[in-house]
Protein backbone atom coordinates (compact mmCIF):
# COMPACT_ATOMS: atom_id res chain seq x y z
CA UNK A 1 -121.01 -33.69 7.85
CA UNK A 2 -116.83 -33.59 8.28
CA UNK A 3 -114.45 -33.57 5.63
CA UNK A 4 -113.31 -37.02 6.86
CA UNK A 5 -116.65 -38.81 5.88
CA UNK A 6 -116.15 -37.40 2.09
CA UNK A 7 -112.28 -37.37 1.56
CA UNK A 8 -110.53 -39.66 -0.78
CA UNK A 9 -107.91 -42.10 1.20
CA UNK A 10 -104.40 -42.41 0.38
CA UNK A 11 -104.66 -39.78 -2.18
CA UNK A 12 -101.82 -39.54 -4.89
CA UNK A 13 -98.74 -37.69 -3.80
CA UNK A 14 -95.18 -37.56 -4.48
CA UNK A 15 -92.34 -36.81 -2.36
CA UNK A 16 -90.13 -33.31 -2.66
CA UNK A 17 -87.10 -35.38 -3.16
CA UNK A 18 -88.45 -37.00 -6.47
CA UNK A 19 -86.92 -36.04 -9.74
CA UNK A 20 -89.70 -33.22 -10.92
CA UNK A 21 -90.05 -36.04 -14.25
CA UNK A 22 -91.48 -38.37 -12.04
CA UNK A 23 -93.85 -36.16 -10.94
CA UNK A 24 -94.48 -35.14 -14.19
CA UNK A 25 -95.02 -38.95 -14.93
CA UNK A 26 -97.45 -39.48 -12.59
CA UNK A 27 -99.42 -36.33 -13.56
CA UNK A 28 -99.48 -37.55 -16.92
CA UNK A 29 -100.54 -41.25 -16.53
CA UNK A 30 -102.94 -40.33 -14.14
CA UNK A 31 -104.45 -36.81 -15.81
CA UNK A 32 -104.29 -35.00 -13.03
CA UNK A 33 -103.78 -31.33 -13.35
CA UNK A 34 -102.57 -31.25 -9.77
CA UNK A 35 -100.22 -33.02 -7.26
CA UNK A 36 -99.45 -33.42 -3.89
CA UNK A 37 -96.38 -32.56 -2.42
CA UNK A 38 -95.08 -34.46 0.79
CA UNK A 39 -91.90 -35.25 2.96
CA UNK A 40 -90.60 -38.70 3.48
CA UNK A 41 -92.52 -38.85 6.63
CA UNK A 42 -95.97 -38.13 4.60
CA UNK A 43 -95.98 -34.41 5.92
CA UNK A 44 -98.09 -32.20 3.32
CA UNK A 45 -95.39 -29.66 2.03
CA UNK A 46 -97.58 -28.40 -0.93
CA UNK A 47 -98.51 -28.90 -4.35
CA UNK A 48 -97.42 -28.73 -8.15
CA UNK A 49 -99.75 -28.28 -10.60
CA UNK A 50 -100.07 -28.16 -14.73
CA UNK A 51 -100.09 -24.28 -15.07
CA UNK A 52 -96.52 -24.66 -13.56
CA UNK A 53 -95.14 -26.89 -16.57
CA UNK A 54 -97.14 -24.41 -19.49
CA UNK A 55 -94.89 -21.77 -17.64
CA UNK A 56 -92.02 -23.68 -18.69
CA UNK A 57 -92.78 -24.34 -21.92
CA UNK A 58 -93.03 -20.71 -22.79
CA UNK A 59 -90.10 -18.98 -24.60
CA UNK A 60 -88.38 -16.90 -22.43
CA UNK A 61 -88.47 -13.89 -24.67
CA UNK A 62 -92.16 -12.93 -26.51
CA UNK A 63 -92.17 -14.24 -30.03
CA UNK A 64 -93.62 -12.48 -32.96
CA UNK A 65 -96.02 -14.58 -34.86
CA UNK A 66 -93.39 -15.51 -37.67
CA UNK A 67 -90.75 -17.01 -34.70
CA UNK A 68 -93.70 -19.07 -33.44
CA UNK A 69 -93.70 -21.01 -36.95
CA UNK A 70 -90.46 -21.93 -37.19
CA UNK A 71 -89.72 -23.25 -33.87
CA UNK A 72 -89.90 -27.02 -33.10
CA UNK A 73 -91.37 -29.26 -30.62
CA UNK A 74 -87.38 -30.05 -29.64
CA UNK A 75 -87.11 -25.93 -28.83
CA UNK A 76 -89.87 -26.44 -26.81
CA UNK A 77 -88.84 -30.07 -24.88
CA UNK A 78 -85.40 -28.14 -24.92
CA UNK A 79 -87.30 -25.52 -22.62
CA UNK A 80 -88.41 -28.27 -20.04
CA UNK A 81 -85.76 -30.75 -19.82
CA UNK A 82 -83.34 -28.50 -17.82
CA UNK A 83 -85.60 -28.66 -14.54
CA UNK A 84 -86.81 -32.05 -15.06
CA UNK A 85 -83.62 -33.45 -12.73
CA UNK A 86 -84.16 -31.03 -10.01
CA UNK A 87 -86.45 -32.11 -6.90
CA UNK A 88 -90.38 -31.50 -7.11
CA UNK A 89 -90.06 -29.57 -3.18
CA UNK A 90 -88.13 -27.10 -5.79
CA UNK A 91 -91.37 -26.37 -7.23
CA UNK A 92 -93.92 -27.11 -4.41
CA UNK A 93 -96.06 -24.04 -3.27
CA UNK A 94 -98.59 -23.27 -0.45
CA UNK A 95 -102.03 -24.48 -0.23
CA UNK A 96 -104.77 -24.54 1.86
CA UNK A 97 -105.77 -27.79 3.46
CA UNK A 98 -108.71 -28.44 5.92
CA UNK A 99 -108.72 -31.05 8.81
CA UNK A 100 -110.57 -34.03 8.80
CA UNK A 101 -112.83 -33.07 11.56
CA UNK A 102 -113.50 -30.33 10.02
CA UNK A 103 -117.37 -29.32 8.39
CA UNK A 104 -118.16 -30.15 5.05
CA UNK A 105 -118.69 -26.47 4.57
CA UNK A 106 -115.26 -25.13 5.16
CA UNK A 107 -113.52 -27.02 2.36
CA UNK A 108 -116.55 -26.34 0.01
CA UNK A 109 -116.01 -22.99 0.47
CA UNK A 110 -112.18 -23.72 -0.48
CA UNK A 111 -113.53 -25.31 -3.78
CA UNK A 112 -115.79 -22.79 -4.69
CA UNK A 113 -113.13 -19.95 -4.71
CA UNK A 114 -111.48 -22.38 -7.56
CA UNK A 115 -109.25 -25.26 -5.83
CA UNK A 116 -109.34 -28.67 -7.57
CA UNK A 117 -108.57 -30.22 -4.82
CA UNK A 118 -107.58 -30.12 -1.21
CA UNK A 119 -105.41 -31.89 1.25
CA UNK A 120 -106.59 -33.26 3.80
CA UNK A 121 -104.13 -33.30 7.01
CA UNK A 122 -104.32 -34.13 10.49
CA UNK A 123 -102.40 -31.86 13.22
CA UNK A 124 -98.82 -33.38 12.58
CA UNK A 125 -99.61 -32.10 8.75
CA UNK A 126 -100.04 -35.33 7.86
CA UNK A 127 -101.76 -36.27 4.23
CA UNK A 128 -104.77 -38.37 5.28
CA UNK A 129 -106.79 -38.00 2.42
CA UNK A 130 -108.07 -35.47 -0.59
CA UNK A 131 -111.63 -33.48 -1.33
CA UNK A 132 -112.40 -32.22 -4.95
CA UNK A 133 -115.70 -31.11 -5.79
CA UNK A 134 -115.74 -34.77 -7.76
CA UNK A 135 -115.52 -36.46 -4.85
CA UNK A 136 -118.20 -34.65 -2.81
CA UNK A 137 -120.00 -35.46 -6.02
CA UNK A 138 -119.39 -39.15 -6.46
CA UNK A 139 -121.74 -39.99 -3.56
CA UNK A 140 -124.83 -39.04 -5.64
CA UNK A 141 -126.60 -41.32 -7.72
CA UNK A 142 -127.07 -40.58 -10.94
């Protein structure tokens, strides 16, 4: 079997030039702890993902347990808000993707070293679809 004959069509994506709050938006309505990242001519650039907005939240210095009590959910919002005006292609990074002629095997191998998902893009780089070990999955019966 080929990646193409499991992928997910039009997958979710948003374009670098967004406002990194829309992105956030869309991560958010949709609960999706990933997102892809594409060029106004639906070229995969890369993708953002939750880990990169906990980052953010942090303080910047370490806080002793005391500190951690007394700060409010508007020090950490006040954290976030500073970035959420600059573009998402800011913040997009390298992933893997696979072809969609390519075997099954290849992008299970990608999942199995801990992806949740992978892009699926032709040779332009085009985004043509998505594979998560969900949708592999969703083909059983259960």
């Amino acid at each position: 079997m080929k990646c193409k004959h499991y992928m997910l069509s039009a997958p979710t994506a948003v374009v670098d030039t967004a406002p990194l709050s829309e992105a956030l938006a869309i991560m958010i309505r949709k609960h999706m702890q990933d997102l892809m990242v594409i060029n106004a001519q639906g070229q995969f650039i890369g993708t953002i993902n939750s880990f990169m907005f906990s980052k953010m939240l942090l303080p910047l210095e370490p806080q002793l347990p005391d500190d951690a009590e007394n700060e409010s959910a508007e020090d950490v919002d006040n954290r976030l808000i500073p970035h959420l005006h600059r573009k998402v292609g800011d913040f997009a990074v390298n992933h893997p993707v696979v072809d969609p002629e390519a075997p099954l095997s290849e992008a299970l191998t990608l999942l199995s070293e801990g992806y949740i998902r992978l892009p699926v893009v032709d040779e332009n780089r085009q985004l043509v679809g998505a594979l998560s070990s969900l949708t592999i999955l969703r083909r059983f019966r259960f």
